[in-house]
Protein backbone atom coordinates (compact mmCIF):
# COMPACT_ATOMS: atom_id res chain seq x y z
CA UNK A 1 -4.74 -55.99 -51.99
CA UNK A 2 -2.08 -53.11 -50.63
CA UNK A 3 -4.16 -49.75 -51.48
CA UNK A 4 -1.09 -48.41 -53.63
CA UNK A 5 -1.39 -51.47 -55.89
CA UNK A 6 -4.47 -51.10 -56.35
CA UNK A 7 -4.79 -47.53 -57.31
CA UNK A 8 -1.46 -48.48 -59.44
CA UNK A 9 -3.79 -51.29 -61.18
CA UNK A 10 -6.24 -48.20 -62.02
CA UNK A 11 -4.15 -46.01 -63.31
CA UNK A 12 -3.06 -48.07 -65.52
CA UNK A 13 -6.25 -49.21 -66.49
CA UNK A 14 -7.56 -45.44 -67.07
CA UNK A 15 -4.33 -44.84 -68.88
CA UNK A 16 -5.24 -47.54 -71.56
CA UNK A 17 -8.62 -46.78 -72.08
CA UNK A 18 -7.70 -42.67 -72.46
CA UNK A 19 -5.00 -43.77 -75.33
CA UNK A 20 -7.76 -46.17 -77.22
CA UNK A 21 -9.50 -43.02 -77.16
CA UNK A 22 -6.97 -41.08 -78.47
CA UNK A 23 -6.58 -43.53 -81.54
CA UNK A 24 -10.22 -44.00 -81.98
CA UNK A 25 -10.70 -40.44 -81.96
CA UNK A 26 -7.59 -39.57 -84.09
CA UNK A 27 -8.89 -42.58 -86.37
CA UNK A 28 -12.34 -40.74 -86.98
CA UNK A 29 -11.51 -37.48 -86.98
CA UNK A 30 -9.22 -38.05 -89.70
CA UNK A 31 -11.76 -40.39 -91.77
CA UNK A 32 -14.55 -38.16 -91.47
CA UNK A 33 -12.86 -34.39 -91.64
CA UNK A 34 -10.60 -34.09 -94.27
CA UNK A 35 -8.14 -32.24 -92.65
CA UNK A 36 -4.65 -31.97 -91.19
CA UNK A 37 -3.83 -35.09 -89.34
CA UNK A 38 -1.60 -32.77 -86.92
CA UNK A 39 -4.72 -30.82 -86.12
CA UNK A 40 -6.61 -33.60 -85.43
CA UNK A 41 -3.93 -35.41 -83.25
CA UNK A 42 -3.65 -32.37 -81.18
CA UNK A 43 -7.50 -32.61 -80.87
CA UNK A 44 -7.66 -36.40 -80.19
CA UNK A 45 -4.96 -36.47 -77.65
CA UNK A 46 -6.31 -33.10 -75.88
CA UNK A 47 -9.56 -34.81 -75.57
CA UNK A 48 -8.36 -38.60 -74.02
CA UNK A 49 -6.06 -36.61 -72.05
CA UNK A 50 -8.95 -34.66 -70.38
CA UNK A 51 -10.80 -37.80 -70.39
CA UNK A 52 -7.57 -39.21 -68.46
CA UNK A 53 -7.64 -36.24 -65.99
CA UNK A 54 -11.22 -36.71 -65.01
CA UNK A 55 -10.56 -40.57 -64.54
CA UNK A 56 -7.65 -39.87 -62.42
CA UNK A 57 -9.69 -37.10 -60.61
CA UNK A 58 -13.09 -39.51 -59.83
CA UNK A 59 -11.36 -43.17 -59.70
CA UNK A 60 -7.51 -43.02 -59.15
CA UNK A 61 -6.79 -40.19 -56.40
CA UNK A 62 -10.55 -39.36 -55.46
CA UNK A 63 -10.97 -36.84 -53.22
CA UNK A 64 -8.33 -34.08 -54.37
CA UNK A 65 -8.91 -31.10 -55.53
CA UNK A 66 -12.23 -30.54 -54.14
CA UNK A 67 -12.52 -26.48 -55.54
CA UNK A 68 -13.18 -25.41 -58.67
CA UNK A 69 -10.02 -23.59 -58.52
CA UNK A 70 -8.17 -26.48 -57.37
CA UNK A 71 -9.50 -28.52 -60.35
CA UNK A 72 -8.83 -26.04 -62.91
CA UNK A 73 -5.27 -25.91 -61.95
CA UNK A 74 -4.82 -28.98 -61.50
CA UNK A 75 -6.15 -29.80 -65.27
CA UNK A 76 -3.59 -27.15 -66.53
CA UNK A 77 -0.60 -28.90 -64.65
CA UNK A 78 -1.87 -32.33 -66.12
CA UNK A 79 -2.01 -31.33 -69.51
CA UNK A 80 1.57 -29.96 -68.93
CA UNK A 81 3.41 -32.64 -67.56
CA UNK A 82 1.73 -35.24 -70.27
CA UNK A 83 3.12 -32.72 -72.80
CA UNK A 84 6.36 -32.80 -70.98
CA UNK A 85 6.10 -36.05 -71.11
CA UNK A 86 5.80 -36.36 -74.40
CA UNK A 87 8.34 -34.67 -75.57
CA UNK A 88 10.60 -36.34 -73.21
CA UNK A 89 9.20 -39.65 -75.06
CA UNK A 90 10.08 -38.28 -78.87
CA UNK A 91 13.28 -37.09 -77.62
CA UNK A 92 14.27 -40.65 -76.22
CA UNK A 93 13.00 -42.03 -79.39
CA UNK A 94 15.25 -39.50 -81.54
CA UNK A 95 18.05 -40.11 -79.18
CA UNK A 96 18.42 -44.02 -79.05
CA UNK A 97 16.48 -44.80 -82.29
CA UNK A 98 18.01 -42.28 -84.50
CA UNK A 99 21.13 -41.78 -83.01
CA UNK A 100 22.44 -44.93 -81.37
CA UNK A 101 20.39 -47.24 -83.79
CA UNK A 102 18.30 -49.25 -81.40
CA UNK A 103 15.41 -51.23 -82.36
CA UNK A 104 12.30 -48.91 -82.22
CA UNK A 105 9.61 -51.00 -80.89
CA UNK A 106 11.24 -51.99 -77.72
CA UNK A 107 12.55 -48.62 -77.09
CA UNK A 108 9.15 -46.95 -76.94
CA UNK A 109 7.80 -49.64 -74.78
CA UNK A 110 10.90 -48.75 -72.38
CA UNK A 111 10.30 -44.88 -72.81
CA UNK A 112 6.46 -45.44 -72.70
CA UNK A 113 6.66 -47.37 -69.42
CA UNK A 114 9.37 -44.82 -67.90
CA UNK A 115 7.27 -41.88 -68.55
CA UNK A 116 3.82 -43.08 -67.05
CA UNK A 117 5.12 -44.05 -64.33
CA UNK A 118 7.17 -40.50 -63.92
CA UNK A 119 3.06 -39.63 -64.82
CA UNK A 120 2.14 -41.77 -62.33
CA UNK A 121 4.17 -40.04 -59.64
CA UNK A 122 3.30 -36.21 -60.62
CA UNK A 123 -0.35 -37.32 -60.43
CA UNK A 124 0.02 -39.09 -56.82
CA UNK A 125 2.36 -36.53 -55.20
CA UNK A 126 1.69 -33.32 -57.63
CA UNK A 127 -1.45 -32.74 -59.16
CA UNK A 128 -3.88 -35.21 -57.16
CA UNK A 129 -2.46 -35.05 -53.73
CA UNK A 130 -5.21 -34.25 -51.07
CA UNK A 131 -4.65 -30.39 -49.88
CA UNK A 132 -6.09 -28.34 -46.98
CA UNK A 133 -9.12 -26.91 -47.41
């Protein structure tokens, strides 16, 4: 199988399992602590997004950012591009949903698909690519 498939194949794979982990988390952090579900969505999706970012780091684009200094920024650019991202993805929902009265459901599969794979691309050329030591 072509090595870009492949590593396609796994970050998608990753990418499901980090947002099953998001909802599980979400799920019990806001059965067992009762407290704000906005908190505890912050918390769930910081955690399966640094979950994500390790997966990435070990199975998806191994070998990058081999220093600790490398790693760390890379992690910061990660979290900021998914947050990017996910804005992007509530303002495409506000935009055709709200305003142009499309159906919801497959709008966000549209919008979720368009923005990991623009994910997809920051991580292979951006935030994972091999650099000189």
């Amino acid at each position: 199988m072509n090595n870009n498939i492949l590593q396609f194949l796994k970050y998608i794979f990753y990418g499901v399992i980090a947002a099953l982990l998001n909802t599980l988390l979400y799920a019990f952090f806001t059965r067992v602590f009762d407290l704000s579900t906005v908190f505890f969505s912050f918390i769930a999706w910081l955690l399966a997004n640094i979950f994500a970012f390790f997966c990435n780091q070990l199975f998806v684009f191994p070998g990058a950012n081999k220093k600790a200094s490398q790693l760390i920024l890379a992690l910061l650019i990660f979290l900021l591009s998914r947050l990017l991202s996910g804005l992007g993805d509530v303002l495409t929902m506000f935009f055709f949903v709200d305003k142009k009265n499309l159906p919801d459901i497959p709008v966000k599969i549209i919008s979720a698909g368009f923005f990991g794979f623009i994910n997809y691309l920051l991580g292979k050329f951006l935030i994972f690519r091999k650099r000189k030591s």
